[in-house]
PDB file of N, CA and C in Angstrom:
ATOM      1  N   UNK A   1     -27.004 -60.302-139.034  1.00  0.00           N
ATOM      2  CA  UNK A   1     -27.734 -61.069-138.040  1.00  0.00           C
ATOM      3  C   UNK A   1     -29.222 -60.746-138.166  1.00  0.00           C
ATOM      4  N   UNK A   2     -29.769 -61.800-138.113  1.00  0.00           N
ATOM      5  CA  UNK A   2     -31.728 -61.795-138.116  1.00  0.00           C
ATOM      6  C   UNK A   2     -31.850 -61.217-136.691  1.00  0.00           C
ATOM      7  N   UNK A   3     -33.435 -60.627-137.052  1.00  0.00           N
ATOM      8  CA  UNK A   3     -34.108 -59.833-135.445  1.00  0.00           C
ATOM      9  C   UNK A   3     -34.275 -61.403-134.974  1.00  0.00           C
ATOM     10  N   UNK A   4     -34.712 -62.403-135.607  1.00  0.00           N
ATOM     11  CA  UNK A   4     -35.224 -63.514-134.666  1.00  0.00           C
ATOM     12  C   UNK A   4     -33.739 -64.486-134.017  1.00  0.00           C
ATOM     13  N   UNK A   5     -32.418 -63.861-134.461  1.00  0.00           N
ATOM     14  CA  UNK A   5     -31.457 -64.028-133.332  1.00  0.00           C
ATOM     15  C   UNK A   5     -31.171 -63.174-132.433  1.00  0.00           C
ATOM     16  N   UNK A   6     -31.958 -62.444-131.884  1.00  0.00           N
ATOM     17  CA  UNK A   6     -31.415 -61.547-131.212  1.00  0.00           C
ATOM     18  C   UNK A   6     -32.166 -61.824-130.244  1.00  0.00           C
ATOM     19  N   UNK A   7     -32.054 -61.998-128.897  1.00  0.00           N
ATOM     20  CA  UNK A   7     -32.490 -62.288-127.793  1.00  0.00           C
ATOM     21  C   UNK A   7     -33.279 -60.900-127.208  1.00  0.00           C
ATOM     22  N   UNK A   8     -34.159 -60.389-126.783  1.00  0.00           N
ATOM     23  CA  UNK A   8     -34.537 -59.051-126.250  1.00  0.00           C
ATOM     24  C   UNK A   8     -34.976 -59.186-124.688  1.00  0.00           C
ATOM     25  N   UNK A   9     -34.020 -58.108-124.082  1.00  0.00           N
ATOM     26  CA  UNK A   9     -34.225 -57.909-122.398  1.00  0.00           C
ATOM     27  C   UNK A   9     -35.321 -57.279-121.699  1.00  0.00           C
ATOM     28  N   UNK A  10     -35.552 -57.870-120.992  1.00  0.00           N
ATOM     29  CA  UNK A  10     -37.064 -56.731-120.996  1.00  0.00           C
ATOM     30  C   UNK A  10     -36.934 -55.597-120.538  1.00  0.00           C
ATOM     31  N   UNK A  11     -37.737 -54.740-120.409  1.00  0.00           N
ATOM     32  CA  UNK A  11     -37.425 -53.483-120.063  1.00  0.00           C
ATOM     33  C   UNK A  11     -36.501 -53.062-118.517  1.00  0.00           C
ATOM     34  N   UNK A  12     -37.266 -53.715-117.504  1.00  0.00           N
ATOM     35  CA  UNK A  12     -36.860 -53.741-116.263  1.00  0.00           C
ATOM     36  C   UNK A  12     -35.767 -54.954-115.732  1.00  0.00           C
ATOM     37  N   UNK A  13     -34.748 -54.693-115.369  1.00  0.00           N
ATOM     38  CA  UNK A  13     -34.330 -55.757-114.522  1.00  0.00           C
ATOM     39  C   UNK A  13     -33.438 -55.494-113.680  1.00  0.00           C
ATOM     40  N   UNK A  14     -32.843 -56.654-112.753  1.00  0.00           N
ATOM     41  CA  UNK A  14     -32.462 -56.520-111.580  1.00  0.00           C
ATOM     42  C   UNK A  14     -30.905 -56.667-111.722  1.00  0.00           C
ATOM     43  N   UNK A  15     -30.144 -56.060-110.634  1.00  0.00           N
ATOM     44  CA  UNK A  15     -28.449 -56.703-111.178  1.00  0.00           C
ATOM     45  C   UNK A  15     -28.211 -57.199-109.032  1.00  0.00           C
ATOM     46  N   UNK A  16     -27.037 -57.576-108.911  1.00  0.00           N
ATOM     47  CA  UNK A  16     -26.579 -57.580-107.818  1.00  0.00           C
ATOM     48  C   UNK A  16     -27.376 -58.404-106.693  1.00  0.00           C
ATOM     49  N   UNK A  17     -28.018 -59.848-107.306  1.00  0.00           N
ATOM     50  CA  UNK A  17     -28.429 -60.875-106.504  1.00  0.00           C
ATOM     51  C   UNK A  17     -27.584 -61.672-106.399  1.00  0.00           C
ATOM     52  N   UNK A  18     -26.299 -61.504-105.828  1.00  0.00           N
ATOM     53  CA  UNK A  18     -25.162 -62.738-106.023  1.00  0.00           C
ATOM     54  C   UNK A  18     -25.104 -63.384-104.834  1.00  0.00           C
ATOM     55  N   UNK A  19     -24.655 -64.349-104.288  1.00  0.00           N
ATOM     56  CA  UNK A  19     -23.954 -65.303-102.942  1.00  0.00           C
ATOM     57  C   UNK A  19     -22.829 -64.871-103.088  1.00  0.00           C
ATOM     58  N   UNK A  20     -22.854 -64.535-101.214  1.00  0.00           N
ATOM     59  CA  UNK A  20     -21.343 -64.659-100.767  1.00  0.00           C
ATOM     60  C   UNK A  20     -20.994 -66.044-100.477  1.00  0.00           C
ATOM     61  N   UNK A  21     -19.519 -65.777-100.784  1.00  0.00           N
ATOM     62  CA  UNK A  21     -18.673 -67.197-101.176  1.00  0.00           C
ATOM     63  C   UNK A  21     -18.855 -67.810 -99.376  1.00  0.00           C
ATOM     64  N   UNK A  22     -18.278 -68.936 -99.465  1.00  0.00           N
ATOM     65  CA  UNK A  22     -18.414 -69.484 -97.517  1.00  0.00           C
ATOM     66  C   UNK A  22     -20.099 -69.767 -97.421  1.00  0.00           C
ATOM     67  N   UNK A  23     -20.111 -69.780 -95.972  1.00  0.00           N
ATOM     68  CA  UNK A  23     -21.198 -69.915 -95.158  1.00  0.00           C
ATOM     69  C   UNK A  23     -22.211 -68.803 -95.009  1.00  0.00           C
ATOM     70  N   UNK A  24     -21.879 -67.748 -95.287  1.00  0.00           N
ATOM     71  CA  UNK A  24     -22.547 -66.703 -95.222  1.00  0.00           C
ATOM     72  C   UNK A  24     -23.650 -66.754 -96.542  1.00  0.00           C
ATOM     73  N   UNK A  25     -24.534 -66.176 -96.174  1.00  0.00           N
ATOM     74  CA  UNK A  25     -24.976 -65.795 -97.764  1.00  0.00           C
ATOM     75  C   UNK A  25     -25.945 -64.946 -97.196  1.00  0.00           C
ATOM     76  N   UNK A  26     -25.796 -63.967 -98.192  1.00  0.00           N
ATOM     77  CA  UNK A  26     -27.104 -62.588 -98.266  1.00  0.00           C
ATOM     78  C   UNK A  26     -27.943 -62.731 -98.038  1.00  0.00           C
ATOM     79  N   UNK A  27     -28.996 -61.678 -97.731  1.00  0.00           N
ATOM     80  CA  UNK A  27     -30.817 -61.889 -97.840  1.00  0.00           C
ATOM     81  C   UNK A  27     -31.020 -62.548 -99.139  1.00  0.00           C
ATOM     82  N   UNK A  28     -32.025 -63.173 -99.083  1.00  0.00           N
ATOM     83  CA  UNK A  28     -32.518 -64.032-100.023  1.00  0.00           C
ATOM     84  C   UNK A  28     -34.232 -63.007-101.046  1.00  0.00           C
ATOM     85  N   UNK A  29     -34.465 -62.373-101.680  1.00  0.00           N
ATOM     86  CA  UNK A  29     -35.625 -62.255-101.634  1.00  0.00           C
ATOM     87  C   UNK A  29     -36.813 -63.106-101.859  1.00  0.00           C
ATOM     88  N   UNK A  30     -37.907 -63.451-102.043  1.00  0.00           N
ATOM     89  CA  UNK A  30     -38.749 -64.359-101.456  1.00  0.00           C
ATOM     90  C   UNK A  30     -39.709 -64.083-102.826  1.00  0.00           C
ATOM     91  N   UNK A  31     -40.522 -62.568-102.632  1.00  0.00           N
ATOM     92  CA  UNK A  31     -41.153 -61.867-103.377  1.00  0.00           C
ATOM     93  C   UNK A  31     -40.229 -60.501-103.686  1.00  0.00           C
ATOM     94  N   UNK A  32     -40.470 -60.754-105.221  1.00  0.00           N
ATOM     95  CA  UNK A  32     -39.772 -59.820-105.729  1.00  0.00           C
ATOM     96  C   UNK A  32     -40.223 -58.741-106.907  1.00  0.00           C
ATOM     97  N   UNK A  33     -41.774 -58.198-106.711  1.00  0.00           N
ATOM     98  CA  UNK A  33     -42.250 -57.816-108.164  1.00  0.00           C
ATOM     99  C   UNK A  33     -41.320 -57.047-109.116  1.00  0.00           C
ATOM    100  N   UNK A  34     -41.310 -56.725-110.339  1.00  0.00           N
ATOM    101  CA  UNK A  34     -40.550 -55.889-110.729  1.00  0.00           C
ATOM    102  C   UNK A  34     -41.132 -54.253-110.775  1.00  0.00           C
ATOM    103  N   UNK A  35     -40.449 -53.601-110.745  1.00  0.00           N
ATOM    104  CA  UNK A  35     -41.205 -51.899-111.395  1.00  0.00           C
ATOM    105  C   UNK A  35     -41.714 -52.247-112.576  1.00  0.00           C
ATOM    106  N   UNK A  36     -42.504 -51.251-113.285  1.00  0.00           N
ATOM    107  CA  UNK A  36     -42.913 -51.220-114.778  1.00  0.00           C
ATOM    108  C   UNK A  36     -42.648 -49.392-114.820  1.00  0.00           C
ATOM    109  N   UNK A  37     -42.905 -49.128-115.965  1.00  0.00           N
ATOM    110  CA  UNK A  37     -42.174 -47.687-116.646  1.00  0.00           C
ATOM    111  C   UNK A  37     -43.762 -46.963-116.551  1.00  0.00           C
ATOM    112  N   UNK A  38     -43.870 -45.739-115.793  1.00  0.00           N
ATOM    113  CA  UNK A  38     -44.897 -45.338-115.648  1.00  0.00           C
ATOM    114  C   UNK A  38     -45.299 -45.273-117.172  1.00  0.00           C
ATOM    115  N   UNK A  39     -46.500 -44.823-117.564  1.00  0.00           N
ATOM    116  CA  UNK A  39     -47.398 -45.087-118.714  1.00  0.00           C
ATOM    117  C   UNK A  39     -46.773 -43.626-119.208  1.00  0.00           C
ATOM    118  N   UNK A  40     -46.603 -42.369-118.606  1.00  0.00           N
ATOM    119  CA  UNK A  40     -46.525 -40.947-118.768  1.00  0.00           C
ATOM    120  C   UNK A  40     -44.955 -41.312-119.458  1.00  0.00           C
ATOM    121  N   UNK A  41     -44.092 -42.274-118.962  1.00  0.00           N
ATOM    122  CA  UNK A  41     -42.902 -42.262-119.857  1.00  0.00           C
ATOM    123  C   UNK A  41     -42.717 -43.144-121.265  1.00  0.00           C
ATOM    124  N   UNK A  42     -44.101 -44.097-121.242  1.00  0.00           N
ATOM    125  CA  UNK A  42     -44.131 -45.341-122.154  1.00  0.00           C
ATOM    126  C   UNK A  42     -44.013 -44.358-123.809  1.00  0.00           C
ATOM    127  N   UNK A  43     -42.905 -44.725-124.238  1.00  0.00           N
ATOM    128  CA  UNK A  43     -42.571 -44.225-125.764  1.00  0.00           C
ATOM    129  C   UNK A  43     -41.226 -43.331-125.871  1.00  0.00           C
ATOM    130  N   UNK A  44     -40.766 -42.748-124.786  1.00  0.00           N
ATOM    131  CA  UNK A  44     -39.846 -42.202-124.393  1.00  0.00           C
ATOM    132  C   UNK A  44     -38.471 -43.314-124.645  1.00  0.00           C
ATOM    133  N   UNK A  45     -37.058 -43.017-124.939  1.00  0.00           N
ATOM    134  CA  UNK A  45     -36.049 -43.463-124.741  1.00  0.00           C
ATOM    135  C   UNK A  45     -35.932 -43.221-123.326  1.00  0.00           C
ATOM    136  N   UNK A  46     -35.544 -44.359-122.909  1.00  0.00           N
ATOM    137  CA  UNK A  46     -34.995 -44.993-120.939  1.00  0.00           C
ATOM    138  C   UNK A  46     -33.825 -45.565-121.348  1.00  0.00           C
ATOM    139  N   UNK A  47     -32.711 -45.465-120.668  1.00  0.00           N
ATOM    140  CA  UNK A  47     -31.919 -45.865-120.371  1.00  0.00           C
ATOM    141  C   UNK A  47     -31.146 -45.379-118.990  1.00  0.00           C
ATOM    142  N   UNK A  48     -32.058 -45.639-117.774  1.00  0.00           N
ATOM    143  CA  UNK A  48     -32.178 -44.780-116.510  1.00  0.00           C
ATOM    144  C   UNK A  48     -31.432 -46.086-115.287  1.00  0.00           C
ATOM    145  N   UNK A  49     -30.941 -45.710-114.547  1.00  0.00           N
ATOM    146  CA  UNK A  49     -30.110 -46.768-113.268  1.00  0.00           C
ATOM    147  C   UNK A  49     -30.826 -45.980-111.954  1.00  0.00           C
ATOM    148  N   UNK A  50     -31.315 -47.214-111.494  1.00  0.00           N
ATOM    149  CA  UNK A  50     -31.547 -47.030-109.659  1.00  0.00           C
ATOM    150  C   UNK A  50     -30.460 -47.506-108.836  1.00  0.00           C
ATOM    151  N   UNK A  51     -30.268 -47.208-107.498  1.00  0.00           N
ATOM    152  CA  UNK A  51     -29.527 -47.951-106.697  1.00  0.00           C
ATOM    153  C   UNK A  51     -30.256 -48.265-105.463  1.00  0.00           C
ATOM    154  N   UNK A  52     -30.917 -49.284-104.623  1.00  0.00           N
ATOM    155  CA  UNK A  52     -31.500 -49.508-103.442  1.00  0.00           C
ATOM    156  C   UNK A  52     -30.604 -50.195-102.477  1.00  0.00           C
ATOM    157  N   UNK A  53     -30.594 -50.072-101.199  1.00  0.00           N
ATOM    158  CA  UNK A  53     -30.422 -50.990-100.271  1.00  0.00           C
ATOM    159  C   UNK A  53     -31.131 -51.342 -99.458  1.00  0.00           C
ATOM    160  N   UNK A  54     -31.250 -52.735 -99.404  1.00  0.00           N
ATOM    161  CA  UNK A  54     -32.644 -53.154 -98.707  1.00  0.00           C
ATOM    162  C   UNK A  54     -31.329 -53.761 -96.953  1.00  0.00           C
ATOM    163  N   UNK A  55     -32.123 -52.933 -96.154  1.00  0.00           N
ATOM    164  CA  UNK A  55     -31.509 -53.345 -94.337  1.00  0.00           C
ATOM    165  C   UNK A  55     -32.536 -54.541 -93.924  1.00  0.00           C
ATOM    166  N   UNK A  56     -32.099 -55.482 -94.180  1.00  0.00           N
ATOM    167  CA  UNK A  56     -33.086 -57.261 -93.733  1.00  0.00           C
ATOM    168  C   UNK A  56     -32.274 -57.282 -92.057  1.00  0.00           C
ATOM    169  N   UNK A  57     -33.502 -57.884 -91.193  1.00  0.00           N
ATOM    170  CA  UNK A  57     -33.378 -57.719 -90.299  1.00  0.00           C
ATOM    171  C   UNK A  57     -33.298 -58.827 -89.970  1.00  0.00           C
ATOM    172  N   UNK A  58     -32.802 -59.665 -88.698  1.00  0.00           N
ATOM    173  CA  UNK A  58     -32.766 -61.325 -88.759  1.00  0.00           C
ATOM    174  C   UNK A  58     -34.044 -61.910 -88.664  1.00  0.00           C
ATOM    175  N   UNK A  59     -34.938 -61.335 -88.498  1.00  0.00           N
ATOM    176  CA  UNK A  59     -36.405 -61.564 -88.409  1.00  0.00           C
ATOM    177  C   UNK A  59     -36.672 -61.949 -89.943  1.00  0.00           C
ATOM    178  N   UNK A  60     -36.168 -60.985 -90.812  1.00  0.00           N
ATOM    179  CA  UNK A  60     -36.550 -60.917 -92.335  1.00  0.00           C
ATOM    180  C   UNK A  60     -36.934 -59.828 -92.910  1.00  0.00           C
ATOM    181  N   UNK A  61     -37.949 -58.703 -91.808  1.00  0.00           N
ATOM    182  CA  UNK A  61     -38.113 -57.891 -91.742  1.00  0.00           C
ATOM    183  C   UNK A  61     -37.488 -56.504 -92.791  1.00  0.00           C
ATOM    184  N   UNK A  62     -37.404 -55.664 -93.432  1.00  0.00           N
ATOM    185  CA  UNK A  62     -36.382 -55.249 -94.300  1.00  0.00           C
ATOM    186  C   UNK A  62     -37.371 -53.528 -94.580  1.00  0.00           C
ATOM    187  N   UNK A  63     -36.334 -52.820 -94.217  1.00  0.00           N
ATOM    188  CA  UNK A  63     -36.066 -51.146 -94.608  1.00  0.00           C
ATOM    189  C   UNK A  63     -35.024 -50.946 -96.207  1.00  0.00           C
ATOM    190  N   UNK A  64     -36.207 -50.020 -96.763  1.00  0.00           N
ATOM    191  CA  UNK A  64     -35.456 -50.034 -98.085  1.00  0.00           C
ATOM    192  C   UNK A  64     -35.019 -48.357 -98.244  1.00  0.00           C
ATOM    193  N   UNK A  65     -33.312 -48.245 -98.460  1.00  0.00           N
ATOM    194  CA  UNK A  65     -33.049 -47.290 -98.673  1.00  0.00           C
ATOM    195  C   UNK A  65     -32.314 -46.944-100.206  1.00  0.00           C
ATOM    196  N   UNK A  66     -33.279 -45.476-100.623  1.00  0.00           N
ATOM    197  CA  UNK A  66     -32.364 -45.520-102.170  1.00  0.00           C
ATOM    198  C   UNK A  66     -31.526 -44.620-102.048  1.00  0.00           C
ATOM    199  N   UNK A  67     -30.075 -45.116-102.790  1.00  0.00           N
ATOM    200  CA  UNK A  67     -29.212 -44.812-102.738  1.00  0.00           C
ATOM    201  C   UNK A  67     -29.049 -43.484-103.738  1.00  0.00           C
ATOM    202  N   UNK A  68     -29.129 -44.001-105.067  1.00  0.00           N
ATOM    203  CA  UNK A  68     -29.557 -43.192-106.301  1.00  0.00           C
ATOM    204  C   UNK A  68     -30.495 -43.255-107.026  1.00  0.00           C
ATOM    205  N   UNK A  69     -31.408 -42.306-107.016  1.00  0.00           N
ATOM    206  CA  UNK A  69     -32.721 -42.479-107.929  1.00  0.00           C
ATOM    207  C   UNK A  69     -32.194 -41.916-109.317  1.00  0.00           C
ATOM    208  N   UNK A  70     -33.262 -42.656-110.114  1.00  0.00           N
ATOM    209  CA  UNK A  70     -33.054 -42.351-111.134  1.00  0.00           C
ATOM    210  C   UNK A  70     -33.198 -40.624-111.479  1.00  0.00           C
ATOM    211  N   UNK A  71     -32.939 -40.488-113.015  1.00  0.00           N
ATOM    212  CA  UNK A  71     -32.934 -39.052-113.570  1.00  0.00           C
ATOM    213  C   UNK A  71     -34.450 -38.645-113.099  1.00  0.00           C
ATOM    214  N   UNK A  72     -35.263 -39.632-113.162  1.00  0.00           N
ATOM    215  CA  UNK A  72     -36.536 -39.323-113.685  1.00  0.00           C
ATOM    216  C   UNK A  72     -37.692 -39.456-112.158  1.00  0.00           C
ATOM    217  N   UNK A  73     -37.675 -38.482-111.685  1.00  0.00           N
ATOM    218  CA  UNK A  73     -38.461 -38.478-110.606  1.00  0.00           C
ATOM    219  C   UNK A  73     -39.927 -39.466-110.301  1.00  0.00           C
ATOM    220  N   UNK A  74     -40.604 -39.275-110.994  1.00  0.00           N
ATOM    221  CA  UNK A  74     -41.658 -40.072-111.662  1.00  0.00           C
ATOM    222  C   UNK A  74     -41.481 -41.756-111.500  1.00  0.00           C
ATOM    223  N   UNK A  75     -40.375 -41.882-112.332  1.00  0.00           N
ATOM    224  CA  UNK A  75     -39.779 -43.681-112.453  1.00  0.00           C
ATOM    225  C   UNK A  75     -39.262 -44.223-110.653  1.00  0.00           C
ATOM    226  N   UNK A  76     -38.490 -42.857-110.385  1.00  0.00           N
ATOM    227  CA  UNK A  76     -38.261 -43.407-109.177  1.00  0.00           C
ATOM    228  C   UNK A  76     -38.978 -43.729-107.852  1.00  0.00           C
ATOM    229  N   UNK A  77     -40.071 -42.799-107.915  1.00  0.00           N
ATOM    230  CA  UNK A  77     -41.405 -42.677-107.138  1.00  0.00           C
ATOM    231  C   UNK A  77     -41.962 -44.174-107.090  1.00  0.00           C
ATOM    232  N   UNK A  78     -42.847 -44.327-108.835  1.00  0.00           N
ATOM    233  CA  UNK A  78     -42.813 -45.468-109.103  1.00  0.00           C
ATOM    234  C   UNK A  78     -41.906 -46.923-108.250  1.00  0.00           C
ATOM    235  N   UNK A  79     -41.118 -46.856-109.090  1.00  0.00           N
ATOM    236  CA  UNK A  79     -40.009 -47.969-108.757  1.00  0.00           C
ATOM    237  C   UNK A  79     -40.400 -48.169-107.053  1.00  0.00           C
ATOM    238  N   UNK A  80     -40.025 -46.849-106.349  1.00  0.00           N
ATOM    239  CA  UNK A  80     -40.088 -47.191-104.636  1.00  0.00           C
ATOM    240  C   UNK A  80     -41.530 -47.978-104.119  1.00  0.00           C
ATOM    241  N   UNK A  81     -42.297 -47.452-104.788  1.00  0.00           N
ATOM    242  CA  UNK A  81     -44.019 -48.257-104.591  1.00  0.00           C
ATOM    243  C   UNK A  81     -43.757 -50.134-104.509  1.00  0.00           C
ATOM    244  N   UNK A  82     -43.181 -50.095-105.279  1.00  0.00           N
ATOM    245  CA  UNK A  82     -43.505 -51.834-106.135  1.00  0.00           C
ATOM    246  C   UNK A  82     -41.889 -52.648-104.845  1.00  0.00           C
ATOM    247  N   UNK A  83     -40.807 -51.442-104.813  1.00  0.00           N
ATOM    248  CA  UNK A  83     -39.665 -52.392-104.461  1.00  0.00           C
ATOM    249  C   UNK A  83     -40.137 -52.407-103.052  1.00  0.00           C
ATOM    250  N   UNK A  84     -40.945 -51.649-101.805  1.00  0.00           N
ATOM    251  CA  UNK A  84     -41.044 -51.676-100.695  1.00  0.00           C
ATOM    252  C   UNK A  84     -42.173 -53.059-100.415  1.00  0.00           C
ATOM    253  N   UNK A  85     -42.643 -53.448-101.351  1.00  0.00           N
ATOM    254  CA  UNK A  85     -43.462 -55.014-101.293  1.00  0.00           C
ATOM    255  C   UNK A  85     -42.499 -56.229-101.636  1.00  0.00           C
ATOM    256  N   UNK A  86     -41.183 -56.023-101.604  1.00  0.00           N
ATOM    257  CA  UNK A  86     -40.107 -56.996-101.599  1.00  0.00           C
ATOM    258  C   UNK A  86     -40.359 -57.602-100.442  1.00  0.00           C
ATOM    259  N   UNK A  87     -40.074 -58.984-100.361  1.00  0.00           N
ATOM    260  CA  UNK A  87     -39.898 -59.568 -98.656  1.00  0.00           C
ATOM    261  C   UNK A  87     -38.509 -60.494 -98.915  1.00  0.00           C
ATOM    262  N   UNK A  88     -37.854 -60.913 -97.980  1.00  0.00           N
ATOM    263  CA  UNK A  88     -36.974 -61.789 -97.943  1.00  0.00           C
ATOM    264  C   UNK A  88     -36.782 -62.764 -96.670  1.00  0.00           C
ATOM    265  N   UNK A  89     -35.822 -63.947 -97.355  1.00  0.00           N
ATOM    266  CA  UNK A  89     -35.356 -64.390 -95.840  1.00  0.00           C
ATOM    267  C   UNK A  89     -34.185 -63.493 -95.690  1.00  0.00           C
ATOM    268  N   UNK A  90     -34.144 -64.081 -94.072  1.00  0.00           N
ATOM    269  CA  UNK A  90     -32.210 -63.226 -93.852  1.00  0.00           C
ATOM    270  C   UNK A  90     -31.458 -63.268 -94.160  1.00  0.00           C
ATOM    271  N   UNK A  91     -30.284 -62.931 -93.878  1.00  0.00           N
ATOM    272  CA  UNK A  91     -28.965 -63.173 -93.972  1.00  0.00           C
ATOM    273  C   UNK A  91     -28.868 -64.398 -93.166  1.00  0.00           C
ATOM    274  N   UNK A  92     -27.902 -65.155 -93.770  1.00  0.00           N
ATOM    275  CA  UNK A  92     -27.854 -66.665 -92.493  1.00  0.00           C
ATOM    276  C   UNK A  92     -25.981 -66.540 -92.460  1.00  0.00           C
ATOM    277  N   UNK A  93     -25.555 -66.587 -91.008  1.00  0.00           N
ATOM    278  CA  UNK A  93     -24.579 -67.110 -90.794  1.00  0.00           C
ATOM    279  C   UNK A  93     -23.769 -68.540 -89.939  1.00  0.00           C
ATOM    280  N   UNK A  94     -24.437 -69.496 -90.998  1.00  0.00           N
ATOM    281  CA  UNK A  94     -24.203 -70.833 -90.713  1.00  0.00           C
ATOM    282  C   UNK A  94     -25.548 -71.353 -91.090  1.00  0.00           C
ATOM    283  N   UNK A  95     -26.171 -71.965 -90.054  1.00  0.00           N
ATOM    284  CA  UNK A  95     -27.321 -71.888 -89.350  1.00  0.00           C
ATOM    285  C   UNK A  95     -28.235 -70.164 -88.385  1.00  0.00           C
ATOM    286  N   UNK A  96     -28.094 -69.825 -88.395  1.00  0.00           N
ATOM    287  CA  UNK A  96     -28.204 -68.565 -87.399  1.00  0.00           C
ATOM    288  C   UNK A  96     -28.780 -67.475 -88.338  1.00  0.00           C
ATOM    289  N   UNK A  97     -29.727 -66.777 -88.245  1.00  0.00           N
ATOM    290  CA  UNK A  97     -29.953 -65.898 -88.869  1.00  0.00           C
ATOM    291  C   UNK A  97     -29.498 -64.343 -88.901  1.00  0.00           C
ATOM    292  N   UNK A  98     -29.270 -63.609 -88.995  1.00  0.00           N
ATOM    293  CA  UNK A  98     -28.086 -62.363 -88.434  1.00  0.00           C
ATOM    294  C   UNK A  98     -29.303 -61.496 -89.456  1.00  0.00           C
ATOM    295  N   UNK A  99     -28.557 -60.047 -88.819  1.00  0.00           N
ATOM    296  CA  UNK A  99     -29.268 -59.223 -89.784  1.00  0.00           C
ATOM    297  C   UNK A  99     -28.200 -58.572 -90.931  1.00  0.00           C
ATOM    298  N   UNK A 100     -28.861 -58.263 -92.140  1.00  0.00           N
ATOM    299  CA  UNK A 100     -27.470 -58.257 -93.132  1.00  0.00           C
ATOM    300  C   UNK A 100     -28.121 -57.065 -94.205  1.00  0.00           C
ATOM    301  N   UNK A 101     -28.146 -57.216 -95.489  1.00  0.00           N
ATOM    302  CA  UNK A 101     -27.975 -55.965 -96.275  1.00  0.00           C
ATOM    303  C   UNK A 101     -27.845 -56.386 -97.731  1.00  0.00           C
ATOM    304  N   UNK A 102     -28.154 -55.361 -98.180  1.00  0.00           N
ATOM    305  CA  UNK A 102     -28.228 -56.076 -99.909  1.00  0.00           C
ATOM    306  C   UNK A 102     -28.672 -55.193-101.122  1.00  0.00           C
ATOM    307  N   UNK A 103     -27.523 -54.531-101.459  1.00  0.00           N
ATOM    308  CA  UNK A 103     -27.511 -53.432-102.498  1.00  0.00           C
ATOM    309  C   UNK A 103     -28.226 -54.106-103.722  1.00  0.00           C
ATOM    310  N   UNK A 104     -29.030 -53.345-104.730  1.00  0.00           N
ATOM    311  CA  UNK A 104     -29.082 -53.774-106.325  1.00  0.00           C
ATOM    312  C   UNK A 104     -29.032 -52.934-107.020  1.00  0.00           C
ATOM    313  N   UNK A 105     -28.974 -53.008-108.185  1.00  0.00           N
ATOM    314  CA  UNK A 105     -29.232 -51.699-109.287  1.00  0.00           C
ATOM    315  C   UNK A 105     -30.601 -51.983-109.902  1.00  0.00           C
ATOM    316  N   UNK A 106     -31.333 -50.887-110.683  1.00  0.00           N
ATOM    317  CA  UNK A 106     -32.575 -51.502-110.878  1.00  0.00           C
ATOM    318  C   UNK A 106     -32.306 -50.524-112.637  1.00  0.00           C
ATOM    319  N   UNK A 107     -32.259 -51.332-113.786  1.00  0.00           N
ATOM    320  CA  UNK A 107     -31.707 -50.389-114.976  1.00  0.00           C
ATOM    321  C   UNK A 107     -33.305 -50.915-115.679  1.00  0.00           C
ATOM    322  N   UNK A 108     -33.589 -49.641-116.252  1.00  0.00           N
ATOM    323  CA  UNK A 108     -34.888 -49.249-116.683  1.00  0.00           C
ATOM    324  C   UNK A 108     -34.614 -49.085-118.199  1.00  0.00           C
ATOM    325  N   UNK A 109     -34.590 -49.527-119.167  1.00  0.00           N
ATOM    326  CA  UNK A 109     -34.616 -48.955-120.230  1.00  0.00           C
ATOM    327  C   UNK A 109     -35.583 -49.728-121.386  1.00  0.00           C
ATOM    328  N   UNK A 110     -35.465 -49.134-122.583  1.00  0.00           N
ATOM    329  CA  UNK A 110     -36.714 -48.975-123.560  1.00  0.00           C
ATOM    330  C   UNK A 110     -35.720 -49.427-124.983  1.00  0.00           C
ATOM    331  N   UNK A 111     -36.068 -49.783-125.812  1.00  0.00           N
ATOM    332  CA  UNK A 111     -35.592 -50.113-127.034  1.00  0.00           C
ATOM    333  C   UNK A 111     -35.740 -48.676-128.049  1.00  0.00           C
TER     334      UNK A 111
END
């Protein structure tokens, strides 16, 4: 296989933005920047996993708690800077806005 078939992921990305099935559906995020790999790790092998939960309030409002930081103290520091400028809508149940919740993983890695 050629390098120019090979599709490349970028370094940072997100997992666990899915819809619940029905009427319900999750916080929505709105703004979503991504992390970037502090500069002090740029050249390093990453292959590092976050875990956050963001508490959206029916307002929209949202408390971010991490679940598992990464290995790398530094990345995770990082990472928390950039993910606490997330905003979302709510959780909606129906019409109605409720307050709801919304785990992701955040996988960091480097080629």
């Amino acid at each position: 296989m050629e390098d120019d078939d090979v599709d490349m992921l970028p370094e940072v990305h997100v997992h666990g933005l899915r819809l619940h099935a029905g009427q319900q559906r999750r916080p929505i995020p709105l703004r979503m920047p991504l992390p970037t790999i502090p500069p002090s790790l740029r050249g390093e092998p990453l292959d590092a996993w976050m875990r956050v939960r963001f508490l959206v309030k029916a307002t929209g409002e949202a408390t971010m708690v991490v679940l598992e930081p990464t290995d790398h103290r530094e990345l995770t520091l990082a990472a928390v800077d950039v993910l606490e400028r997330w905003t979302f809508l709510p959780q909606m149940d129906g019409d109605t806005p409720v307050d709801g919740e919304l785990t992701v993983k955040i996988h960091f890695r480097t080629p």
